[in-house]
PDB file of N, CA and C in Angstrom:
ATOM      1  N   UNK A   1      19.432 -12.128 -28.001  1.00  0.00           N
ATOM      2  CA  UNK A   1      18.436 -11.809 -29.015  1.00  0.00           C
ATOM      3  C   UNK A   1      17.709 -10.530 -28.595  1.00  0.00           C
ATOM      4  N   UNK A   2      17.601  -9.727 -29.443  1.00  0.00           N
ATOM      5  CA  UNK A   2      16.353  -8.323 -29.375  1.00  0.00           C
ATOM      6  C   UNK A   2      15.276  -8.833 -29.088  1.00  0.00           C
ATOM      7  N   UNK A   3      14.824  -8.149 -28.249  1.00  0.00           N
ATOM      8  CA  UNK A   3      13.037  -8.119 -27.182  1.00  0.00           C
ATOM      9  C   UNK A   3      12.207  -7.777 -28.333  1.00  0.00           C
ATOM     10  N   UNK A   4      12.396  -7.525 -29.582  1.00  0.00           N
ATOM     11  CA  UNK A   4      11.199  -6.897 -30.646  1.00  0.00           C
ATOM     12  C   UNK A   4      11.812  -8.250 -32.165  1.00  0.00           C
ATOM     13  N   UNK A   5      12.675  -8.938 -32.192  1.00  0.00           N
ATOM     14  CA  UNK A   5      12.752  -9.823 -32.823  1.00  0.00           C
ATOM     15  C   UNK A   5      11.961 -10.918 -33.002  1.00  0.00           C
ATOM     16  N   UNK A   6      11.289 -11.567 -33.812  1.00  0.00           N
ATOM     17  CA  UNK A   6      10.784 -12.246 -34.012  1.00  0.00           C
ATOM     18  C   UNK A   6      11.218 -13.945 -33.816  1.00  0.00           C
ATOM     19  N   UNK A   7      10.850 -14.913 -33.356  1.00  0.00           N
ATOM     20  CA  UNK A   7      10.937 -16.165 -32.546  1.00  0.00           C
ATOM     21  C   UNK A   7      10.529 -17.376 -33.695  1.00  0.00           C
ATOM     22  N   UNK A   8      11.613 -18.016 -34.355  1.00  0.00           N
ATOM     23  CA  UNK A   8      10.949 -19.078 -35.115  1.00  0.00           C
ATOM     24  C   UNK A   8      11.243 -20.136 -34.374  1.00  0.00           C
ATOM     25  N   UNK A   9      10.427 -21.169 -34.507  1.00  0.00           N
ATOM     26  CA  UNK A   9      10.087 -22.236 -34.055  1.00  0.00           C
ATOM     27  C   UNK A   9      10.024 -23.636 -34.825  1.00  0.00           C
ATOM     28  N   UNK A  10      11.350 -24.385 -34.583  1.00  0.00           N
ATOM     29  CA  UNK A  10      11.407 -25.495 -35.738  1.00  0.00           C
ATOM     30  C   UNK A  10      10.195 -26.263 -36.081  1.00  0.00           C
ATOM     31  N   UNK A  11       9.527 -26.844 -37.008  1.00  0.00           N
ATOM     32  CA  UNK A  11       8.751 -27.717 -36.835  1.00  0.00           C
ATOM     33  C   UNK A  11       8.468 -29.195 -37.517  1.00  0.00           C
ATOM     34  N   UNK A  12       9.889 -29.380 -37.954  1.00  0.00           N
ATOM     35  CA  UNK A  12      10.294 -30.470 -38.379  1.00  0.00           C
ATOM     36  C   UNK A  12      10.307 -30.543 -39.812  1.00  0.00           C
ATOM     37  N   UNK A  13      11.551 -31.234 -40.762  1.00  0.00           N
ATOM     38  CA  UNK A  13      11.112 -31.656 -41.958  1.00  0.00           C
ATOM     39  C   UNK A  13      11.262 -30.083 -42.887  1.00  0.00           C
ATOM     40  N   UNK A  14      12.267 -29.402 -41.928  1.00  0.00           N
ATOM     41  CA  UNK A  14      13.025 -28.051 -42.670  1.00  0.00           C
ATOM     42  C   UNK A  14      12.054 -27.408 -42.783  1.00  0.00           C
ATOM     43  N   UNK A  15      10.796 -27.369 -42.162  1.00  0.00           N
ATOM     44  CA  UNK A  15       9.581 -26.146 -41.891  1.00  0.00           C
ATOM     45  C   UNK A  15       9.988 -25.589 -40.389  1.00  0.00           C
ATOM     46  N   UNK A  16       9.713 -24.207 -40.547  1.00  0.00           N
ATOM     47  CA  UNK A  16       9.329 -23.560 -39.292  1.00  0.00           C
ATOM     48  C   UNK A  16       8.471 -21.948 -38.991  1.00  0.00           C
ATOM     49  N   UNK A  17       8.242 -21.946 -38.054  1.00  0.00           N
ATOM     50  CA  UNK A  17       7.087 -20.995 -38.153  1.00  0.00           C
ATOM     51  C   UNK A  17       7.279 -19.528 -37.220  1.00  0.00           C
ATOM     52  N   UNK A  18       7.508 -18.547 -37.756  1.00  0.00           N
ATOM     53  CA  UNK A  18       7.683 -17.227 -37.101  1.00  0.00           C
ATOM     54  C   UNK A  18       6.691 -16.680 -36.362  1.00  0.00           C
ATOM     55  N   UNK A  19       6.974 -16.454 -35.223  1.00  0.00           N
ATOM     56  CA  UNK A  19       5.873 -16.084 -34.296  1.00  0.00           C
ATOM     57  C   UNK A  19       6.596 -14.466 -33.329  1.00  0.00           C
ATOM     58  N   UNK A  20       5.828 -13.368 -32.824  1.00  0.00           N
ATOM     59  CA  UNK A  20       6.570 -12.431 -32.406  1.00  0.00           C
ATOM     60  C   UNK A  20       6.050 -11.208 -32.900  1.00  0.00           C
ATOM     61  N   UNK A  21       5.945 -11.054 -34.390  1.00  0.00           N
ATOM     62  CA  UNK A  21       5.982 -10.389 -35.106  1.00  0.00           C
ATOM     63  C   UNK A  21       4.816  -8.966 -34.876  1.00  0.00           C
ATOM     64  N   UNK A  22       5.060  -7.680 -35.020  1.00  0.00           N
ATOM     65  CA  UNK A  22       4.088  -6.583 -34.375  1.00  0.00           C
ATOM     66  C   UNK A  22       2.745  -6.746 -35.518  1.00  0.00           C
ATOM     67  N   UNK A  23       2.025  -6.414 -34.748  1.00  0.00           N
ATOM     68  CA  UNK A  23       0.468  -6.163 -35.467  1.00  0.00           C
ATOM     69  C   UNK A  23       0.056  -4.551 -35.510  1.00  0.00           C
ATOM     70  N   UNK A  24      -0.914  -4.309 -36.704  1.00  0.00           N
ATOM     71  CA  UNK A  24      -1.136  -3.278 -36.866  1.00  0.00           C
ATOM     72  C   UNK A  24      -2.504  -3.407 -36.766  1.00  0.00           C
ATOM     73  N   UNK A  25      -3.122  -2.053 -35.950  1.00  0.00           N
ATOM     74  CA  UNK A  25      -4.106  -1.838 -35.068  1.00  0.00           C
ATOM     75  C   UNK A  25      -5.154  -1.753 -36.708  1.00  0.00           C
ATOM     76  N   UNK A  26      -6.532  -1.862 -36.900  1.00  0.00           N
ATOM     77  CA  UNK A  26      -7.404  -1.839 -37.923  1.00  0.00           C
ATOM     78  C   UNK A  26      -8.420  -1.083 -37.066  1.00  0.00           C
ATOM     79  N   UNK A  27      -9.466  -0.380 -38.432  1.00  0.00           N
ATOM     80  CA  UNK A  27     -10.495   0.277 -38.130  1.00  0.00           C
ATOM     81  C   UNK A  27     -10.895   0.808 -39.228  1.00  0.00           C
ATOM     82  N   UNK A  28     -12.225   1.388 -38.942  1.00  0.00           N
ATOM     83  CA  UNK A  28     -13.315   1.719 -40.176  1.00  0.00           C
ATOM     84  C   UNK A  28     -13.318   2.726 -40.002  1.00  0.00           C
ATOM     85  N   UNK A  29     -13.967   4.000 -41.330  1.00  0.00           N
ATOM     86  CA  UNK A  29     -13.816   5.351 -41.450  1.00  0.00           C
ATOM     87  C   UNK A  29     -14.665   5.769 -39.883  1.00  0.00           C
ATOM     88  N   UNK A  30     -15.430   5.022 -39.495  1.00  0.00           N
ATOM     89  CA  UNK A  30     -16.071   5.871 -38.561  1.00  0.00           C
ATOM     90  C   UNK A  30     -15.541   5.627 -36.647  1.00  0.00           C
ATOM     91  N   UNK A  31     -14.523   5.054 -36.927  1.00  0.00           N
ATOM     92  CA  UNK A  31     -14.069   4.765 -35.337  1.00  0.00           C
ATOM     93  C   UNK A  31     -12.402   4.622 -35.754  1.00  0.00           C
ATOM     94  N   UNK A  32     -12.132   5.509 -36.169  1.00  0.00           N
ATOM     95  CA  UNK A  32     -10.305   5.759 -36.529  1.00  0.00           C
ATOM     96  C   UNK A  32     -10.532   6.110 -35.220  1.00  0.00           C
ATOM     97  N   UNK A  33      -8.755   6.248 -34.447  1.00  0.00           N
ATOM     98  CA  UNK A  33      -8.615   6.894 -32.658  1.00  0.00           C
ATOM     99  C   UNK A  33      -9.079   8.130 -32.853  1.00  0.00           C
ATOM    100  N   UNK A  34      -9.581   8.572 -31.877  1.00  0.00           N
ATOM    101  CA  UNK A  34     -10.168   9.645 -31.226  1.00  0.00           C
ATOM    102  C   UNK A  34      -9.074  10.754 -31.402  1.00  0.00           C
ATOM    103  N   UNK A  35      -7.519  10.801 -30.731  1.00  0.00           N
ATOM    104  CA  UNK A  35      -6.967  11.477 -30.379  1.00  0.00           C
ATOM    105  C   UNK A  35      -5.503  10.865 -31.068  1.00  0.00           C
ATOM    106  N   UNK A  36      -5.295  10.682 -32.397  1.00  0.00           N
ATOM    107  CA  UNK A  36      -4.050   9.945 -32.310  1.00  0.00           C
ATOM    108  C   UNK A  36      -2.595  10.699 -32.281  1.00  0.00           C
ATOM    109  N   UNK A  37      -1.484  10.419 -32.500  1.00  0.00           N
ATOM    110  CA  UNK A  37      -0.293  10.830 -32.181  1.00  0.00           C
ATOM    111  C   UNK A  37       0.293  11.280 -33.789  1.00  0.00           C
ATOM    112  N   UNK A  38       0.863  11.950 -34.209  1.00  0.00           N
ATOM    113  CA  UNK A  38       1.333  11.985 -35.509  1.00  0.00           C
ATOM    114  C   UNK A  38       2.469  10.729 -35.738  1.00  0.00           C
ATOM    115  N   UNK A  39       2.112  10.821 -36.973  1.00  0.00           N
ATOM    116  CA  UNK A  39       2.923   8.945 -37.065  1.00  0.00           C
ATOM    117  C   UNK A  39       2.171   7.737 -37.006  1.00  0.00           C
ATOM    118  N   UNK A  40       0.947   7.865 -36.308  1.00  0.00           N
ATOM    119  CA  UNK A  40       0.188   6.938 -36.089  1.00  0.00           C
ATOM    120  C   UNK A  40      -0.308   6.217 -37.155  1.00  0.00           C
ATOM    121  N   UNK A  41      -0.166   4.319 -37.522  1.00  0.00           N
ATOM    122  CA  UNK A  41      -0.426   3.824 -38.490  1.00  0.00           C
ATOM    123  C   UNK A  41      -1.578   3.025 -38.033  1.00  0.00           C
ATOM    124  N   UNK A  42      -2.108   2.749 -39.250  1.00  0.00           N
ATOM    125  CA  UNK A  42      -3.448   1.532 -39.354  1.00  0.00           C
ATOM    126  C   UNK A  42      -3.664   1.358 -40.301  1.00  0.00           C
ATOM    127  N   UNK A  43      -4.874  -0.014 -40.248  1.00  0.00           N
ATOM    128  CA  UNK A  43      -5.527  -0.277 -41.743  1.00  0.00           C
ATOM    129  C   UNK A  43      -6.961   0.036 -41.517  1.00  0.00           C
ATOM    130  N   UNK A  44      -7.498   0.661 -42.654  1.00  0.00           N
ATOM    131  CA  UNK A  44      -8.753   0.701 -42.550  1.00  0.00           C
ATOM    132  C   UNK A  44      -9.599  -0.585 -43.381  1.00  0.00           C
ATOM    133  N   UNK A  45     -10.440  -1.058 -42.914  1.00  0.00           N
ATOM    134  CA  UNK A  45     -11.111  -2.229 -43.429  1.00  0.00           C
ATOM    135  C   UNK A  45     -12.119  -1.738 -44.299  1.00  0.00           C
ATOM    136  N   UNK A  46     -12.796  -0.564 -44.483  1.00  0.00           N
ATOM    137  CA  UNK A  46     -13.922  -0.298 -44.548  1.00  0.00           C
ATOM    138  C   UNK A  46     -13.027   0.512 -46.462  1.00  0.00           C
ATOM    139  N   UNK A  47     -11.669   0.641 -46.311  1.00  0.00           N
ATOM    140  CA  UNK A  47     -11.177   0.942 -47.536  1.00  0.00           C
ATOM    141  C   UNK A  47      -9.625   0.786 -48.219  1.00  0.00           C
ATOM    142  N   UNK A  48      -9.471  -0.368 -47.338  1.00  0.00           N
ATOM    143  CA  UNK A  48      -8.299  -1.303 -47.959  1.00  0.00           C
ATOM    144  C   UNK A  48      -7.303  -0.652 -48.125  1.00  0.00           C
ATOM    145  N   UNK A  49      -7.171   0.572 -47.219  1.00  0.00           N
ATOM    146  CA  UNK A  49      -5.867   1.023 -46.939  1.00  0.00           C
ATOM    147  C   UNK A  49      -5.107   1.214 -45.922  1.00  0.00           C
ATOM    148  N   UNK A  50      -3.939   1.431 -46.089  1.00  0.00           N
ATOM    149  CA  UNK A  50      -3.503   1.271 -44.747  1.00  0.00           C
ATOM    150  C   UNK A  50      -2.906   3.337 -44.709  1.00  0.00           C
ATOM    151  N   UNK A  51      -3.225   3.285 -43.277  1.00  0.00           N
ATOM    152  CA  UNK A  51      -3.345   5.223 -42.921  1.00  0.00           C
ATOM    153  C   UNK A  51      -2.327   5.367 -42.473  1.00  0.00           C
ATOM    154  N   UNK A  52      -1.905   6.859 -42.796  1.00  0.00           N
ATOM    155  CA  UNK A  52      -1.002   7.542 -41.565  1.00  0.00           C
ATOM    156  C   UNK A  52      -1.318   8.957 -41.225  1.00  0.00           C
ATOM    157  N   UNK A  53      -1.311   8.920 -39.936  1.00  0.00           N
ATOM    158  CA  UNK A  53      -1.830  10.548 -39.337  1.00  0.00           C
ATOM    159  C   UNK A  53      -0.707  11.665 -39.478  1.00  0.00           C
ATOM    160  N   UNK A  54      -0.363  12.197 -39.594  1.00  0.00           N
ATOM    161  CA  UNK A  54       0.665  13.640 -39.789  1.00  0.00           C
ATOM    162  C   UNK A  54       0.900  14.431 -39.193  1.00  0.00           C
ATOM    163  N   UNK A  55      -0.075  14.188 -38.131  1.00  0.00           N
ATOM    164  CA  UNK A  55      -0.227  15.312 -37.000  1.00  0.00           C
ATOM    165  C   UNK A  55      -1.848  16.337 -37.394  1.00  0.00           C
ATOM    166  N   UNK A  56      -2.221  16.397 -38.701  1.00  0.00           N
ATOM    167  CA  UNK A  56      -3.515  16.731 -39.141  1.00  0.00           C
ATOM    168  C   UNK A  56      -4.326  16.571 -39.633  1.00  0.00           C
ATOM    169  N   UNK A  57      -4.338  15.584 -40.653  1.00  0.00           N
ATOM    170  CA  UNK A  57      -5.190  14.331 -41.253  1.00  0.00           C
ATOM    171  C   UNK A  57      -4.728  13.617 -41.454  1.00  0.00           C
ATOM    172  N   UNK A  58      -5.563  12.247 -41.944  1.00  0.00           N
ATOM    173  CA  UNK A  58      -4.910  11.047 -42.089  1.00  0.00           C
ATOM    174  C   UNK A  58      -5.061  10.659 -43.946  1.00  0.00           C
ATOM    175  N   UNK A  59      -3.853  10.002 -44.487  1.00  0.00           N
ATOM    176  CA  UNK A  59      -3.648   9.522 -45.648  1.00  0.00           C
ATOM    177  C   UNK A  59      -3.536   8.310 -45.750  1.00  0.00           C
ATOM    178  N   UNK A  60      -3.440   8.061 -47.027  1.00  0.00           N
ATOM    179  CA  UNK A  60      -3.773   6.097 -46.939  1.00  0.00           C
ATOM    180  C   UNK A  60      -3.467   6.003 -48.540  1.00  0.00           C
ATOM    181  N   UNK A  61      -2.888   4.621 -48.197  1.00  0.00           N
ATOM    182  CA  UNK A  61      -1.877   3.981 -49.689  1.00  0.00           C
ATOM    183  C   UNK A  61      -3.031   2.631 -49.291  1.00  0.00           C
ATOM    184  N   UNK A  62      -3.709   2.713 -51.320  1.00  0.00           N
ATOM    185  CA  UNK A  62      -4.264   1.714 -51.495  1.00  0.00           C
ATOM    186  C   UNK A  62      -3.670   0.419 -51.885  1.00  0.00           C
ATOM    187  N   UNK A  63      -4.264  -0.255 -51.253  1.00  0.00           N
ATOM    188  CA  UNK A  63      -3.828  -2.027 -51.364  1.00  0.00           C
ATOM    189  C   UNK A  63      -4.654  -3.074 -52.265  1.00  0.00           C
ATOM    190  N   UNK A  64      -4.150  -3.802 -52.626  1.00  0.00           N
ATOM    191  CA  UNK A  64      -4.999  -4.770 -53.819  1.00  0.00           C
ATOM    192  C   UNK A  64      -5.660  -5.393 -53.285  1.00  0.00           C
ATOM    193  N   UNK A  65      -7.093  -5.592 -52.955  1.00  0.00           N
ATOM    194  CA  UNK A  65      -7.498  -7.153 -52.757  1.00  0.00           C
ATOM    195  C   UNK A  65      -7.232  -8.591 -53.098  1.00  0.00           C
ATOM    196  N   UNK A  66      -6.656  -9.182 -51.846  1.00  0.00           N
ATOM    197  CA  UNK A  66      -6.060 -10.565 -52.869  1.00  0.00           C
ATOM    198  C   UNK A  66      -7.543 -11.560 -52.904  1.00  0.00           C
TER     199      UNK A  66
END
């Protein structure tokens, strides 16, 4: 199995539960990283989008509130 694959876990009664899976780092307009890398993703909480840096600013695709 791949080291970045995700791990389900039977839990009886034809349920089971995926565990493994990568997380994406969150933050508000006023504490985005300091220094980030181009490519760099997140969500901002403070505007329900999720960012990407470019190497010179950052852009963001809005998301629905569920």
């Amino acid at each position: 199995m791949a080291t970045n694959s995700p791990l389900f876990i039977e839990l009886g009664q034809g349920l089971s539960l995926m565990t493994g899976l990568p997380t994406i780092n969150s933050w508000g307009d006023d504490n985005r990283p300091e220094e980030p890398k181009k490519g760099t993703i997140g969500f901002n909480t403070e505007t329900y989008q999720l960012e990407y840096f470019d190497g010179s600013g950052w852009y963001g695709v809005a998301l629905s509130k569920a």
